[in-house]
C-alpha atoms as a PDB file:
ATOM      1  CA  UNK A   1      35.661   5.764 -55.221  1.00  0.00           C
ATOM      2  CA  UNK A   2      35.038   7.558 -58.520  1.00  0.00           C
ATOM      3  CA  UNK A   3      33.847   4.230 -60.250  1.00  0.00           C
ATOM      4  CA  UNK A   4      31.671   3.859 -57.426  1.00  0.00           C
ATOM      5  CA  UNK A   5      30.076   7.289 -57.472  1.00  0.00           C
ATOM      6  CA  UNK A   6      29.266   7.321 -60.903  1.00  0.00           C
ATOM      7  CA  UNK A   7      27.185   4.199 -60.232  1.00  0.00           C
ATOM      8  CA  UNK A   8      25.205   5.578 -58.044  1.00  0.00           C
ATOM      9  CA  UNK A   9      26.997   5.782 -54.261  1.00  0.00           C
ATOM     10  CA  UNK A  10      25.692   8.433 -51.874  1.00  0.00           C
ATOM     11  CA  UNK A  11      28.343   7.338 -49.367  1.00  0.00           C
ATOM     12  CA  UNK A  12      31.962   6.472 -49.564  1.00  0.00           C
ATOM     13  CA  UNK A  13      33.429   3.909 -47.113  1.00  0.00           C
ATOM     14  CA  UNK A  14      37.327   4.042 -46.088  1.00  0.00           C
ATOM     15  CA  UNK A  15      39.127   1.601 -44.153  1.00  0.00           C
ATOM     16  CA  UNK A  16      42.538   0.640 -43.623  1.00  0.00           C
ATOM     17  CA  UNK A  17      42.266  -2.888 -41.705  1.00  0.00           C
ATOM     18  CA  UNK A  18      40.298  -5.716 -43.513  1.00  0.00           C
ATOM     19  CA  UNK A  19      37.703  -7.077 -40.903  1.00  0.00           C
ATOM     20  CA  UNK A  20      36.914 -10.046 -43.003  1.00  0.00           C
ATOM     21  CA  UNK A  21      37.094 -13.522 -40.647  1.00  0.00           C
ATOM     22  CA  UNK A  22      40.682 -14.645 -39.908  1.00  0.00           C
ATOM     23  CA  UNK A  23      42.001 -10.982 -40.513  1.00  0.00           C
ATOM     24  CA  UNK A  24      45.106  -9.721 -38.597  1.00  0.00           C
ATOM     25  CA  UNK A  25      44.809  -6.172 -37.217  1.00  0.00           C
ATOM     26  CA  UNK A  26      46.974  -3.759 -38.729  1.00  0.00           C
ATOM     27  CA  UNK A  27      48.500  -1.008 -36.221  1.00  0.00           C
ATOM     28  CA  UNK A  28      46.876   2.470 -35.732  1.00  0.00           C
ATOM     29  CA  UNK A  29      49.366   4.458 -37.257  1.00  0.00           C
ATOM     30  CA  UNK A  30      49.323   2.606 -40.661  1.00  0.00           C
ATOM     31  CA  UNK A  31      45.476   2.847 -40.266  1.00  0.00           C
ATOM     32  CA  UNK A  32      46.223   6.571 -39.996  1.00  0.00           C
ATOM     33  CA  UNK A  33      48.432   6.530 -42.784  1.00  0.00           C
ATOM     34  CA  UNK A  34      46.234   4.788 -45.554  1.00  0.00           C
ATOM     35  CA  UNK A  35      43.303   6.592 -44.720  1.00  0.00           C
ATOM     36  CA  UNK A  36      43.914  10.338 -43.934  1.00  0.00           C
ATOM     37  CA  UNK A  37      44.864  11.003 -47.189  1.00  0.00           C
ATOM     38  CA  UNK A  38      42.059   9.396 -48.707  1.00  0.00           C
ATOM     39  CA  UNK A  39      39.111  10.963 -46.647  1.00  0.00           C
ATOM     40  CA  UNK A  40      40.510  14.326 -46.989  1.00  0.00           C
ATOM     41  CA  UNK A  41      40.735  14.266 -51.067  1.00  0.00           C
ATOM     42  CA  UNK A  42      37.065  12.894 -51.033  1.00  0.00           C
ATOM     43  CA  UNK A  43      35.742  15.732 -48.925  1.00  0.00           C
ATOM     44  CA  UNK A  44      37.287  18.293 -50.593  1.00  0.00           C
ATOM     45  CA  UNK A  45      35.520  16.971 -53.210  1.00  0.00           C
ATOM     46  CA  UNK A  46      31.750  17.361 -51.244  1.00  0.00           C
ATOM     47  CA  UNK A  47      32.192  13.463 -51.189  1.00  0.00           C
ATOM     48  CA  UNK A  48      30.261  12.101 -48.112  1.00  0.00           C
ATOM     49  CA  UNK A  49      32.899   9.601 -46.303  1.00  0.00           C
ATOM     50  CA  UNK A  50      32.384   7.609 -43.471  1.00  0.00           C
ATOM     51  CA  UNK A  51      35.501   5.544 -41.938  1.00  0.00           C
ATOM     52  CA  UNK A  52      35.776   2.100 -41.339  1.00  0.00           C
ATOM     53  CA  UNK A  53      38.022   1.575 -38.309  1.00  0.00           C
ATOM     54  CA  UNK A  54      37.962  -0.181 -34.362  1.00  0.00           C
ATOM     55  CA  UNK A  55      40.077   2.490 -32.967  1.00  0.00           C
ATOM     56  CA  UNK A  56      39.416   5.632 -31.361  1.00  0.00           C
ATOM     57  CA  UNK A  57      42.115   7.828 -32.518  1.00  0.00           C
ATOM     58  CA  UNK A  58      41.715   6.629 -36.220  1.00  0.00           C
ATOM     59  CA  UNK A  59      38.231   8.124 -35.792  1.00  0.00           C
ATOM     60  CA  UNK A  60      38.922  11.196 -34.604  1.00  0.00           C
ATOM     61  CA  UNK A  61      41.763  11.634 -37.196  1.00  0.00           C
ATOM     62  CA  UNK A  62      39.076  10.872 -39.335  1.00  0.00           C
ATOM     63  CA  UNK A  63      36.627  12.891 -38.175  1.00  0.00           C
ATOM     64  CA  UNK A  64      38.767  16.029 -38.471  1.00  0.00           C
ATOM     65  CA  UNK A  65      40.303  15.304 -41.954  1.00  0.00           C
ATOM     66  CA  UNK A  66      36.253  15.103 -43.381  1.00  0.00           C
ATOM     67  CA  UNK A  67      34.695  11.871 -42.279  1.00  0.00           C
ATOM     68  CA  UNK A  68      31.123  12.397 -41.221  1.00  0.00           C
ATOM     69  CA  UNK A  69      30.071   8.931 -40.236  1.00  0.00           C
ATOM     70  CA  UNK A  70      32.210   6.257 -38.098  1.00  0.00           C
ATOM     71  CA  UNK A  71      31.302   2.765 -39.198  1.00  0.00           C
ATOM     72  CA  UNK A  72      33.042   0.311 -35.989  1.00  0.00           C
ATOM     73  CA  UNK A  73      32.409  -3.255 -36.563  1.00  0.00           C
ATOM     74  CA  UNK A  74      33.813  -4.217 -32.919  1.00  0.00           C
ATOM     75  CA  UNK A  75      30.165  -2.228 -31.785  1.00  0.00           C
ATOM     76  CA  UNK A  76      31.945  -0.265 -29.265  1.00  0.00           C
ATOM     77  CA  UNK A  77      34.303  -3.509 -27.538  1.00  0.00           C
ATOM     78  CA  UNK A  78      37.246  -3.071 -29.227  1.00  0.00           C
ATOM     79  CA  UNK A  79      38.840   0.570 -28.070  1.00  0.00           C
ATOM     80  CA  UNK A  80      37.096   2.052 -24.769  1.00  0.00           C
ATOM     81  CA  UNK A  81      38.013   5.301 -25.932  1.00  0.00           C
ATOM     82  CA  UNK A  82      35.088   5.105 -28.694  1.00  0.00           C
ATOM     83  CA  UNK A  83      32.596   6.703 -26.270  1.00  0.00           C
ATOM     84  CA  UNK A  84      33.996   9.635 -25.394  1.00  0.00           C
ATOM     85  CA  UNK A  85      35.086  10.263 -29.519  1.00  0.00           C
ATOM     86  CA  UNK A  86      31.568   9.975 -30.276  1.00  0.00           C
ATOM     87  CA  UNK A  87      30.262  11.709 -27.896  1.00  0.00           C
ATOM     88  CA  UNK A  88      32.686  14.369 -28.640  1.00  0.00           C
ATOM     89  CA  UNK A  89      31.737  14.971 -32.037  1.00  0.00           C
ATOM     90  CA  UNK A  90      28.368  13.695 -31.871  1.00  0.00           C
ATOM     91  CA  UNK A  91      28.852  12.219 -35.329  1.00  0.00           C
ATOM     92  CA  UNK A  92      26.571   9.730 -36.973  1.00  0.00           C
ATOM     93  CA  UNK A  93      28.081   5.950 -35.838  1.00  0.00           C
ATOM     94  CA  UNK A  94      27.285   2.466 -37.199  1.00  0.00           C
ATOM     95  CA  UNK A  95      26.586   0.159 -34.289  1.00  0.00           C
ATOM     96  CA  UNK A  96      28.092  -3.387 -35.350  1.00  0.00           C
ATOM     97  CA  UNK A  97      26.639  -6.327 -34.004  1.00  0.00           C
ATOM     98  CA  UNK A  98      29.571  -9.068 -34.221  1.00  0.00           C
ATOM     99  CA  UNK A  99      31.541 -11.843 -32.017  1.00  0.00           C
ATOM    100  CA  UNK A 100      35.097 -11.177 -31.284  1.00  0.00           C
ATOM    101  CA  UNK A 101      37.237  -9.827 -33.088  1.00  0.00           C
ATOM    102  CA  UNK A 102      38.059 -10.452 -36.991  1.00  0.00           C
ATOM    103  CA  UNK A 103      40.689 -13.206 -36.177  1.00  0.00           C
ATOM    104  CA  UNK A 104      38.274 -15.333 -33.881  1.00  0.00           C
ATOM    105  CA  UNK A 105      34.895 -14.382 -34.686  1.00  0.00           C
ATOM    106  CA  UNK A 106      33.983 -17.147 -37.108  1.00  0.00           C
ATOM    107  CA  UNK A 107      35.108 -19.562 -34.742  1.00  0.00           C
ATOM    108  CA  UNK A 108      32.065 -22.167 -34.698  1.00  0.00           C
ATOM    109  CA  UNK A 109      29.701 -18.656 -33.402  1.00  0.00           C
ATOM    110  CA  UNK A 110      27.097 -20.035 -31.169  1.00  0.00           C
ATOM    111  CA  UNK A 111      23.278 -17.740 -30.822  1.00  0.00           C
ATOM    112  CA  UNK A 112      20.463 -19.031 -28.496  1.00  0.00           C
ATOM    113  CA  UNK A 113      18.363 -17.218 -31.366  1.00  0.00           C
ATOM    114  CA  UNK A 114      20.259 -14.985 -33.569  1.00  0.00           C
ATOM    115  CA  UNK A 115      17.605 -12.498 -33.917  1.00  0.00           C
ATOM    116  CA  UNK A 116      16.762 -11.915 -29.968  1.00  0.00           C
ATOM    117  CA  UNK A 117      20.736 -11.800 -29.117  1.00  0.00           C
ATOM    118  CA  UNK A 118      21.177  -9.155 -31.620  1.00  0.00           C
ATOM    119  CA  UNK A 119      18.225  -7.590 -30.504  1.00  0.00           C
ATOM    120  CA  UNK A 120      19.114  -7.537 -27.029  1.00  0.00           C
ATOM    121  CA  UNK A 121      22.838  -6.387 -28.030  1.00  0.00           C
ATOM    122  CA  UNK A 122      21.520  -3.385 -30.372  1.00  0.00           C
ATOM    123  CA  UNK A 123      19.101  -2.262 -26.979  1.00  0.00           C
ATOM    124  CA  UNK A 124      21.846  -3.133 -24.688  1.00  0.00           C
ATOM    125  CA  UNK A 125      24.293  -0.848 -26.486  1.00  0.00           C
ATOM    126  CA  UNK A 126      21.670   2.091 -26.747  1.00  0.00           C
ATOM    127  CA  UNK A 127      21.266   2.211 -22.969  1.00  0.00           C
ATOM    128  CA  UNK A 128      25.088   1.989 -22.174  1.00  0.00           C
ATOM    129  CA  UNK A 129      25.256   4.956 -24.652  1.00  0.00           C
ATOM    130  CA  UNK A 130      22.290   6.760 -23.196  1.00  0.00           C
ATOM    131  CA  UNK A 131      23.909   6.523 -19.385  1.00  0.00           C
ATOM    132  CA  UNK A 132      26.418   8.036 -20.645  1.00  0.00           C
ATOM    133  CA  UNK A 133      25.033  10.899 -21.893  1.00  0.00           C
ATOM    134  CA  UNK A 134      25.800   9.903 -25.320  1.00  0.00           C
ATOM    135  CA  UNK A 135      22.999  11.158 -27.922  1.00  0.00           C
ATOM    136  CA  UNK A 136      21.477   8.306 -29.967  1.00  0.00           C
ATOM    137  CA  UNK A 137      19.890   9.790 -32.429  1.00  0.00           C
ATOM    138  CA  UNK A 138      22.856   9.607 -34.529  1.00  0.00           C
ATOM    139  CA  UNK A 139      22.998   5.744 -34.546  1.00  0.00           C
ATOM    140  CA  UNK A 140      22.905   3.638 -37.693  1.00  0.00           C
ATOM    141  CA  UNK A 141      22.298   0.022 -36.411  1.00  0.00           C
ATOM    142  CA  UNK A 142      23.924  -3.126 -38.584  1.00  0.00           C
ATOM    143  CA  UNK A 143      23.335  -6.370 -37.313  1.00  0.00           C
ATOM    144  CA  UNK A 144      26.622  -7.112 -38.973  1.00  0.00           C
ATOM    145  CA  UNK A 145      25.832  -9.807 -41.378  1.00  0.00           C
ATOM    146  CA  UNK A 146      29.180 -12.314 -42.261  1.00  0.00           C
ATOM    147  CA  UNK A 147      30.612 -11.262 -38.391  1.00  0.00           C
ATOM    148  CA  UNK A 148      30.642 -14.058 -36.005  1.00  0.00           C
ATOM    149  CA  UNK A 149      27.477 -15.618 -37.513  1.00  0.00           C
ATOM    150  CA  UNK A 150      27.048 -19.247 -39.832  1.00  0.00           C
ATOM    151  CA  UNK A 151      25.327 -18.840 -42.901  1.00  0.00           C
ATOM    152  CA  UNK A 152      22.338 -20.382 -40.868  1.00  0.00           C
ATOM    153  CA  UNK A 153      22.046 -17.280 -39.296  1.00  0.00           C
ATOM    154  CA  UNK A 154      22.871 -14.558 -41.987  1.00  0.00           C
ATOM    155  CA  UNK A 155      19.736 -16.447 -43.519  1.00  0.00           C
ATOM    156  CA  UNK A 156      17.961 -15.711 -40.612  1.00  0.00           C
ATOM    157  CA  UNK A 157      18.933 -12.013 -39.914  1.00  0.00           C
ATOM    158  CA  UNK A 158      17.814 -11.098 -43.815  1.00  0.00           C
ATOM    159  CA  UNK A 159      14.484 -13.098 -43.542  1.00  0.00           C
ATOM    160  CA  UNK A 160      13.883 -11.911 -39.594  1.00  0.00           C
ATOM    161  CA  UNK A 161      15.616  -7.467 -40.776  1.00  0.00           C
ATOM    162  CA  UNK A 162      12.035  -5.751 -39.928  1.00  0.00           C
ATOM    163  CA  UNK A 163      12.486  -7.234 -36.373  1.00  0.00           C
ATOM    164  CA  UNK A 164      14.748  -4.435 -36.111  1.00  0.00           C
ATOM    165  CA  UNK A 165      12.172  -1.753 -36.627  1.00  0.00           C
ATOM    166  CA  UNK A 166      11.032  -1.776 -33.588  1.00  0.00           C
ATOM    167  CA  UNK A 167      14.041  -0.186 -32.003  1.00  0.00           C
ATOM    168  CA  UNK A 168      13.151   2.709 -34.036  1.00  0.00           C
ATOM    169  CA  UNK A 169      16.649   3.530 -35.896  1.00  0.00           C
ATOM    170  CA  UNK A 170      17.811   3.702 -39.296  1.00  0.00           C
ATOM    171  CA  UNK A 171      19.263  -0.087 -40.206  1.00  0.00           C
ATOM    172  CA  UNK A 172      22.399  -0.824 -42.785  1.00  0.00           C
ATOM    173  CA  UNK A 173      22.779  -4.120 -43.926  1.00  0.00           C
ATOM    174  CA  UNK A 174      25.600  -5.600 -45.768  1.00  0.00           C
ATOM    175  CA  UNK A 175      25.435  -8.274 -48.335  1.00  0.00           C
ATOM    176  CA  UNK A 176      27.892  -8.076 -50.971  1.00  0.00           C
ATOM    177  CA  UNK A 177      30.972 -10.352 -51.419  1.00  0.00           C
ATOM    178  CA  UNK A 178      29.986 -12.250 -48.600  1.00  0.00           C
ATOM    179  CA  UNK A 179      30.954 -15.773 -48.476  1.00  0.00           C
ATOM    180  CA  UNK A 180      27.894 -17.163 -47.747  1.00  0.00           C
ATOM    181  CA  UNK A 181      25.478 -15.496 -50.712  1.00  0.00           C
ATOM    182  CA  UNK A 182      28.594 -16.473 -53.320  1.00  0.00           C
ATOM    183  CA  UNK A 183      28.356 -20.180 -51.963  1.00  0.00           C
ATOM    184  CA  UNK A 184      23.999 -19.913 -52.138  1.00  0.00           C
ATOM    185  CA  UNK A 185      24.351 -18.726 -55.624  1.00  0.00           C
ATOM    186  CA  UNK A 186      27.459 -20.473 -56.427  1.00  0.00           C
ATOM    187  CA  UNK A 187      29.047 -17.753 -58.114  1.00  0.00           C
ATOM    188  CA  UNK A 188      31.935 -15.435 -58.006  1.00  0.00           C
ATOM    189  CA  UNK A 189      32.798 -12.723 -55.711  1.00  0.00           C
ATOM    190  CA  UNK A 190      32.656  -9.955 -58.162  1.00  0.00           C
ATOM    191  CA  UNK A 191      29.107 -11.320 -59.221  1.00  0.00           C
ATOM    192  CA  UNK A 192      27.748 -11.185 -55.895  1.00  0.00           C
ATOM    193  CA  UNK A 193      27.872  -7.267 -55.454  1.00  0.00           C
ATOM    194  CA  UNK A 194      24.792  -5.649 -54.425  1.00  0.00           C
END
């Protein structure tokens, strides 16, 4: 987190549970356990933290210990109890477009068009949030590049992002490490940060 700072971070990202394809979940109280202690030595530092976590209790054990932001890459299918802990503390919240769940979701991921489904999901999700009561203005929407897509459509996502625009929302995208810009640029993990 330091190293990362001093280059230049304005956020810092902690999660417990690796969501990269074919990942097992971890349990909640291990979750709690790796990052609690974490979150709260970055924010008593001023350090802005979000958490990276499917669960609802991690988040509002994050929430409390610091965390400002709550970055779910299920996109609020995983743990039905996300709603009501972000409506709750009406804190900012990533919005995670992805297909099942880490273990399954690169498991031959099939799109009529990539770019309308995640469309539709992104508008979908806002007006299931919306009915229930749940401010939006706080969403941060990530069309979740790497989750439950082929390269084909990663590819298509970057080259198609302004689409996105029109939903009027800030977007996050996430490139580096993954598997498909090391294997375009045939090159190492570490030299595929960006």
């Amino acid at each position: 987190a330091d190293r990362m700072l001093n280059e230049g971070a304005d956020v810092i990202d902690v999660g417990a549970e690796s969501t990269r394809p074919g990942a097992s979940p971890i349990n909640v109280d291990l979750e709690i356990k790796r990052v609690i202690p974490i979150i709260k030595q970055l924010t008593k530092n001023k350090v802005k933290v979000s958490c990276d976590t499917r669960n609802a209790f991690t988040m509002e054990m994050a929430l409390d210990a610091g965390a400002s932001i709550i970055n779910d890459v299920s996109g609020l299918n995983y743990d039905k109890n996300t709603f009501s802990t972000i409506k709750k503390y009406n804190c900012s919240y990533i919005l995670t477009h992805s297909k099942g769940t880490p273990i399954s979701m690169q498991n031959n991921p099939i799109y009529k068009n990539v770019i309308c489904d995640i469309h539709s999901f992104f508008k979908n999700s806002l007006n299931k949030l919306e009915n229930m009561n749940i401010s939006t203005k706080n969403i941060i929407l990530d069309p979740g590049m790497g989750f439950g897509k082929k390269d084909i459509h990663n590819f298509s996502i970057l080259k198609n992002f302004s689409v996105f625009q029109d939903i009027g929302l800030p977007l996050l995208v996430g490139v580096s490490r993954k598997s498909f810009i090391q294997k375009f640029i045939k090159s190492s993990k570490e030299q595929t940060l960006t």
